[in-house]
C-alpha atoms as a PDB file:
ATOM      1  CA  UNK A   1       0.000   0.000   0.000  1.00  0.00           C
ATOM      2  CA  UNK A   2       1.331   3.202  -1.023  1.00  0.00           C
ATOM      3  CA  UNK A   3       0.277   7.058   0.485  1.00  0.00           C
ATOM      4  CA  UNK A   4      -1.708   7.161  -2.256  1.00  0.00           C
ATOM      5  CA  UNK A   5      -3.217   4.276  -2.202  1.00  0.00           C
ATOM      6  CA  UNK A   6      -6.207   4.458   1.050  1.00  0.00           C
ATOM      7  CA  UNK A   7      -6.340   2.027   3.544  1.00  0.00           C
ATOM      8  CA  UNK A   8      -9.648  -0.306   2.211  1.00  0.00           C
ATOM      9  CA  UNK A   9     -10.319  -0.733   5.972  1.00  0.00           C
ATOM     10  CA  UNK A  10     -10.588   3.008   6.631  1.00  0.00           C
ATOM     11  CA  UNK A  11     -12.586   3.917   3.282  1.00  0.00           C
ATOM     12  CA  UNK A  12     -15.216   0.953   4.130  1.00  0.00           C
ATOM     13  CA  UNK A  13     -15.752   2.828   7.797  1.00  0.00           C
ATOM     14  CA  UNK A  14     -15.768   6.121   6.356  1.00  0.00           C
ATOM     15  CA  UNK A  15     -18.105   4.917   4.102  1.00  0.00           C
ATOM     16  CA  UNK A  16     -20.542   3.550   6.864  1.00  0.00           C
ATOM     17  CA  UNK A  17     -19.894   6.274   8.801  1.00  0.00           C
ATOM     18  CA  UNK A  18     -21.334   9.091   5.916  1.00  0.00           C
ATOM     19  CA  UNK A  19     -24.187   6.649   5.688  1.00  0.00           C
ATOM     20  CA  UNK A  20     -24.826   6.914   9.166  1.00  0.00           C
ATOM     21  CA  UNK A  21     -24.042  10.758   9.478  1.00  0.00           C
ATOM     22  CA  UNK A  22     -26.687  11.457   6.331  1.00  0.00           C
ATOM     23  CA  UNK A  23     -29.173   8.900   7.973  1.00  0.00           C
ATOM     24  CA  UNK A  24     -28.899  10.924  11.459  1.00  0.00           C
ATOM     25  CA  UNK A  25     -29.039  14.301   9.771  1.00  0.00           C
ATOM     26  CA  UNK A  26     -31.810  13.549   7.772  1.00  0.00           C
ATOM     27  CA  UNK A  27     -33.731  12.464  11.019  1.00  0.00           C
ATOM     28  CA  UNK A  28     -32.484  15.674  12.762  1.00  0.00           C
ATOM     29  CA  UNK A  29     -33.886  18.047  10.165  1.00  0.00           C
ATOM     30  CA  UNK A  30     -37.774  15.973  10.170  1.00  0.00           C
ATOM     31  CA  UNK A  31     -37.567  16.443  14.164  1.00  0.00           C
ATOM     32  CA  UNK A  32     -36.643  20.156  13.761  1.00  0.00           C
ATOM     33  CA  UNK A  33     -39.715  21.187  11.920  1.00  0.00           C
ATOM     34  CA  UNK A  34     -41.824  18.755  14.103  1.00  0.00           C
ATOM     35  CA  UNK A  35     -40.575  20.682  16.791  1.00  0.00           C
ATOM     36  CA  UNK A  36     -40.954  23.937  15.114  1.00  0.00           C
ATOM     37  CA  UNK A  37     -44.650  23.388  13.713  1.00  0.00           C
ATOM     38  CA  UNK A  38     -45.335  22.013  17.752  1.00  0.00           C
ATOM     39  CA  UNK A  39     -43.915  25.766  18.787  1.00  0.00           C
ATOM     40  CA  UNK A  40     -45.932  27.610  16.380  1.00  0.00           C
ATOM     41  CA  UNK A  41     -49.140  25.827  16.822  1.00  0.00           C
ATOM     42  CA  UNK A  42     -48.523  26.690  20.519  1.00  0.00           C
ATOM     43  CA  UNK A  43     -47.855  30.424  20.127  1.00  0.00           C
ATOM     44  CA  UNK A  44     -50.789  30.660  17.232  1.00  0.00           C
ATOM     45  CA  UNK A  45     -53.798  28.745  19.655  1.00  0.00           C
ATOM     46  CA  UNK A  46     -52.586  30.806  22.263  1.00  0.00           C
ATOM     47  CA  UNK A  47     -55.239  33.406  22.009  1.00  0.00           C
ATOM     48  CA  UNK A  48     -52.399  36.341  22.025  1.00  0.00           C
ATOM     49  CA  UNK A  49     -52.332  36.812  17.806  1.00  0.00           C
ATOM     50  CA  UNK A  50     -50.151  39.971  18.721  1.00  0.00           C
ATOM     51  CA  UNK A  51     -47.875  42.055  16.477  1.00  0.00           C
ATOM     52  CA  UNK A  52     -44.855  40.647  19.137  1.00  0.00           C
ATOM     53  CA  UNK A  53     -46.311  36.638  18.277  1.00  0.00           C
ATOM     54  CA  UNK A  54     -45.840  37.232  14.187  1.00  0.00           C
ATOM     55  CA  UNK A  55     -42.343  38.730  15.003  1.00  0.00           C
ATOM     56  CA  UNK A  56     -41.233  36.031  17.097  1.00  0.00           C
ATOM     57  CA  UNK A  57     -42.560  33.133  14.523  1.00  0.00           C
ATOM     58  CA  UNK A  58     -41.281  35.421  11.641  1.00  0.00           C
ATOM     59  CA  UNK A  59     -37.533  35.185  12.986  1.00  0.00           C
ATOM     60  CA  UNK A  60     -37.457  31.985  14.417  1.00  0.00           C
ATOM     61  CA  UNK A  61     -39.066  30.720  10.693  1.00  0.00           C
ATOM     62  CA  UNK A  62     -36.124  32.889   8.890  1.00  0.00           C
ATOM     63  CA  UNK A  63     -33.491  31.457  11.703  1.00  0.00           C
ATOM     64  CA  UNK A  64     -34.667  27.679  11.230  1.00  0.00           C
ATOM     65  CA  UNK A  65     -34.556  27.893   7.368  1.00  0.00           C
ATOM     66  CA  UNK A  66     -31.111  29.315   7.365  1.00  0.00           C
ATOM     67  CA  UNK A  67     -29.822  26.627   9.509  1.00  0.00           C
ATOM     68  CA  UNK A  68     -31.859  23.682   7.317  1.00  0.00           C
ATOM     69  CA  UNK A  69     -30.465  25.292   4.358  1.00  0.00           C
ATOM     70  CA  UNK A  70     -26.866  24.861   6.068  1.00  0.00           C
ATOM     71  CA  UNK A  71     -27.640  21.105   6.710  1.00  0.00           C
ATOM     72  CA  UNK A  72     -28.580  20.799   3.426  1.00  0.00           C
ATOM     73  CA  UNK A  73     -24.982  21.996   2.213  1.00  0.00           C
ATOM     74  CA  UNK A  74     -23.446  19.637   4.894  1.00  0.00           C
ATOM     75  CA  UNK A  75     -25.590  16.683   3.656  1.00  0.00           C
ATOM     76  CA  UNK A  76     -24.784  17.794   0.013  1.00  0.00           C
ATOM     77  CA  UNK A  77     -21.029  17.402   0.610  1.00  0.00           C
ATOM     78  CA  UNK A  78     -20.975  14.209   2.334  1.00  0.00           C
ATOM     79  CA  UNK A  79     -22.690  12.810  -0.381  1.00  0.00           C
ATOM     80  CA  UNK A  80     -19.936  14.324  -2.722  1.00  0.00           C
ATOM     81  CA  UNK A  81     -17.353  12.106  -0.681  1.00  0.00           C
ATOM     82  CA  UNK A  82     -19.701   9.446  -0.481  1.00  0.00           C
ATOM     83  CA  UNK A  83     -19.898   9.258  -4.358  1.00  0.00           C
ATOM     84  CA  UNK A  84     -16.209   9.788  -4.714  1.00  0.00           C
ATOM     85  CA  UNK A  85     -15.468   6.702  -3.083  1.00  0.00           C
ATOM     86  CA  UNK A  86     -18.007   4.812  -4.958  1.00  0.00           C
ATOM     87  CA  UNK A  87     -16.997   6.355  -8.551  1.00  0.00           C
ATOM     88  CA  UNK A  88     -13.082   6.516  -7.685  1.00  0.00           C
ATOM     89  CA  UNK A  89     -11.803   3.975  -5.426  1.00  0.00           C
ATOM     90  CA  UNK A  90     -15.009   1.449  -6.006  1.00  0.00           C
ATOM     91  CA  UNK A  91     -14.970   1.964  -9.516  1.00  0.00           C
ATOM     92  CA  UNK A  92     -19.450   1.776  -9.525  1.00  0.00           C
ATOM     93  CA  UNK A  93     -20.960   3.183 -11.898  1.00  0.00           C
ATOM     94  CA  UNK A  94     -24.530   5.589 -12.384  1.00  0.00           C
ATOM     95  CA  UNK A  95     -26.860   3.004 -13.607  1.00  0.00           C
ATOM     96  CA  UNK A  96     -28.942   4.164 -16.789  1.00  0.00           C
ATOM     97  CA  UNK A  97     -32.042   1.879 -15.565  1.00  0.00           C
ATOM     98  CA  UNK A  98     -34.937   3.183 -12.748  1.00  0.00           C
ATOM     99  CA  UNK A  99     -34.945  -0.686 -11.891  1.00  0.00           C
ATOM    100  CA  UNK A 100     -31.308  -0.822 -11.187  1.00  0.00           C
ATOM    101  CA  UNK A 101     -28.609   0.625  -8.661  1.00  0.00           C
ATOM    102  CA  UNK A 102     -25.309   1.709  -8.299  1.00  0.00           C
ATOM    103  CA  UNK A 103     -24.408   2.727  -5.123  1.00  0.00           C
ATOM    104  CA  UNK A 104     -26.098   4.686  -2.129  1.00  0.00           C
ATOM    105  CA  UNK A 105     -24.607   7.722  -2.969  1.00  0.00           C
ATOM    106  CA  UNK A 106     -23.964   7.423  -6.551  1.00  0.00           C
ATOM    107  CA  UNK A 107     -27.968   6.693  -6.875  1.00  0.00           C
ATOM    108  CA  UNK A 108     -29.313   9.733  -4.800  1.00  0.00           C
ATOM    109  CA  UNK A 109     -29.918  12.013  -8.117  1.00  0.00           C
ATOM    110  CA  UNK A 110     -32.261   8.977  -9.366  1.00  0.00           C
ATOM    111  CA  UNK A 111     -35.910  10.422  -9.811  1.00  0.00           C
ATOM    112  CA  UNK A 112     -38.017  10.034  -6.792  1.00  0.00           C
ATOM    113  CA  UNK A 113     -40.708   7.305  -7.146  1.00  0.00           C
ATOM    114  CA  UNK A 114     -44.065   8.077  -5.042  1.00  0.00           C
ATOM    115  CA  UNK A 115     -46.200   5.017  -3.980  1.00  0.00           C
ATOM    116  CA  UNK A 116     -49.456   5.866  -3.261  1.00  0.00           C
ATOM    117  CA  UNK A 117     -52.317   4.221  -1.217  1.00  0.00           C
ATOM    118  CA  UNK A 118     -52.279   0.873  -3.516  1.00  0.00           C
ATOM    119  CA  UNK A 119     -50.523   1.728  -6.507  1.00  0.00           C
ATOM    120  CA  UNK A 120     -47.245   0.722  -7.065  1.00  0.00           C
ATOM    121  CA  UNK A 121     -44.389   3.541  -7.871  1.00  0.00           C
ATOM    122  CA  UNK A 122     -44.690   6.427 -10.038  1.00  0.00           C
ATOM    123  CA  UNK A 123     -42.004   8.568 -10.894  1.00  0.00           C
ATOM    124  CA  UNK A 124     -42.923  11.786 -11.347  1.00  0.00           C
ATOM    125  CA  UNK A 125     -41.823  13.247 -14.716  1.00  0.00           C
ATOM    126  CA  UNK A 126     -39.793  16.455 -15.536  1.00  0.00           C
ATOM    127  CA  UNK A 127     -39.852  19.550 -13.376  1.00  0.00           C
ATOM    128  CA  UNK A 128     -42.687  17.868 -11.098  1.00  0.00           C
ATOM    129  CA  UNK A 129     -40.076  15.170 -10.300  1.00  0.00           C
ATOM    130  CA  UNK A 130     -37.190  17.926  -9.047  1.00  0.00           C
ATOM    131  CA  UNK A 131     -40.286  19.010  -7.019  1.00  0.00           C
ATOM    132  CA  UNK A 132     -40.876  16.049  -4.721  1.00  0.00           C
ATOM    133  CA  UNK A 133     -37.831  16.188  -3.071  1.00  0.00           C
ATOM    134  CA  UNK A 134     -37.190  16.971   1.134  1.00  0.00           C
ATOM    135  CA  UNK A 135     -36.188  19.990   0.385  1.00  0.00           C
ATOM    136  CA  UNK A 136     -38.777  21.667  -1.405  1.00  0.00           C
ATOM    137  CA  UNK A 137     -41.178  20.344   1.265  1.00  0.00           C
ATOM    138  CA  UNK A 138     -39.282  21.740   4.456  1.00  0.00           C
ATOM    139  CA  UNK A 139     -39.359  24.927   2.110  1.00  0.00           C
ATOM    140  CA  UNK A 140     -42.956  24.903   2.097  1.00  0.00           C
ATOM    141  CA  UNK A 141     -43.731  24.105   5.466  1.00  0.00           C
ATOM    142  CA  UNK A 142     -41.037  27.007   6.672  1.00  0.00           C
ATOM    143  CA  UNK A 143     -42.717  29.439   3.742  1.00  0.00           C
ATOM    144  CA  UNK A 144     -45.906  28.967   4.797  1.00  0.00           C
ATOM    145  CA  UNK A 145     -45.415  29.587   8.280  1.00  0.00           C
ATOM    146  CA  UNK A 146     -43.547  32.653   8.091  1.00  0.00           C
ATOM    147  CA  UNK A 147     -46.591  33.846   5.913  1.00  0.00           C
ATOM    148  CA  UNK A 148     -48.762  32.961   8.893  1.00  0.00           C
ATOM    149  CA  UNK A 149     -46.387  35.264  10.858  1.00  0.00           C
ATOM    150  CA  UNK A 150     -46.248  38.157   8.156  1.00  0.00           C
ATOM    151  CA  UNK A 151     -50.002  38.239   8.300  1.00  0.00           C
ATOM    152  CA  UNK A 152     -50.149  38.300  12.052  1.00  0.00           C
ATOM    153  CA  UNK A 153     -47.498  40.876  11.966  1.00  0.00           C
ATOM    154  CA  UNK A 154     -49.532  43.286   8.888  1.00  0.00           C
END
């Protein structure tokens, strides 16, 4: 083994180890805005619809978003080392096929498939696919709230 040449050992737990990170982050951010839609359904039943309420929920909306969309960039580059040692060291490659699979991190830009009730998966085509991702819904949820608060607060 030359410098160059990386331990196997060490890239197979630095591989489980991004999978586990991403897993745990992932988690993280769904308990944030559980958390965060628990606070603002607190503050908005609480009778007290004040100008003070809309600014509170207006800045902790803006201060949650900033910090999901710094996750996001934390998630997006351990997926970039994730997909390096799959493309570069592994040698895997992007499979052309919805049906098949490369790796975990070399498959993450595959279109999302939606199952629904009974019907088996649907992938959802074009711009309506780049749509249904995590992101776009945490977006929505944080959007929609800090409308809430902008109406409170006009």
């Amino acid at each position: 083994m030359t410098p160059e040449t990386p331990d196997p050992q060490n890239l197979r737990t630095e591989y489980t180890v991004l999978g586990s990170y991403i897993t745990a982050m992932t988690g993280m951010r769904f308990q944030t805005v559980t958390i965060f839609l628990a606070a603002v359904g607190l503050l908005a039943n609480s009778g007290n619809q004040s100008l003070r309420t809309g600014v509170l929920i207006l800045v902790v909306s803006i201060g949650l978003w900033v910090l999901d969309l710094r996750n996001r960039d934390v998630l997006r580059r351990l997926g970039d080392r994730g997909i390096q040692i799959e493309s570069e060291v592994w040698r895997y490659e992007v499979q052309k096929s919805d049906d098949s699979r490369s790796g975990f991190f070399l498959d993450r830009e595959a279109p999302a498939r939606i199952r629904f009730l009974i019907w088996g998966p649907w992938t959802p085509p074009g711009a309506l696919g780049r749509l249904v991702r995590h992101a776009v819904g945490i977006d929505v949820v944080f959007l929609g709230v800090a409308g809430y608060a902008i109406a409170l607060i006009v």
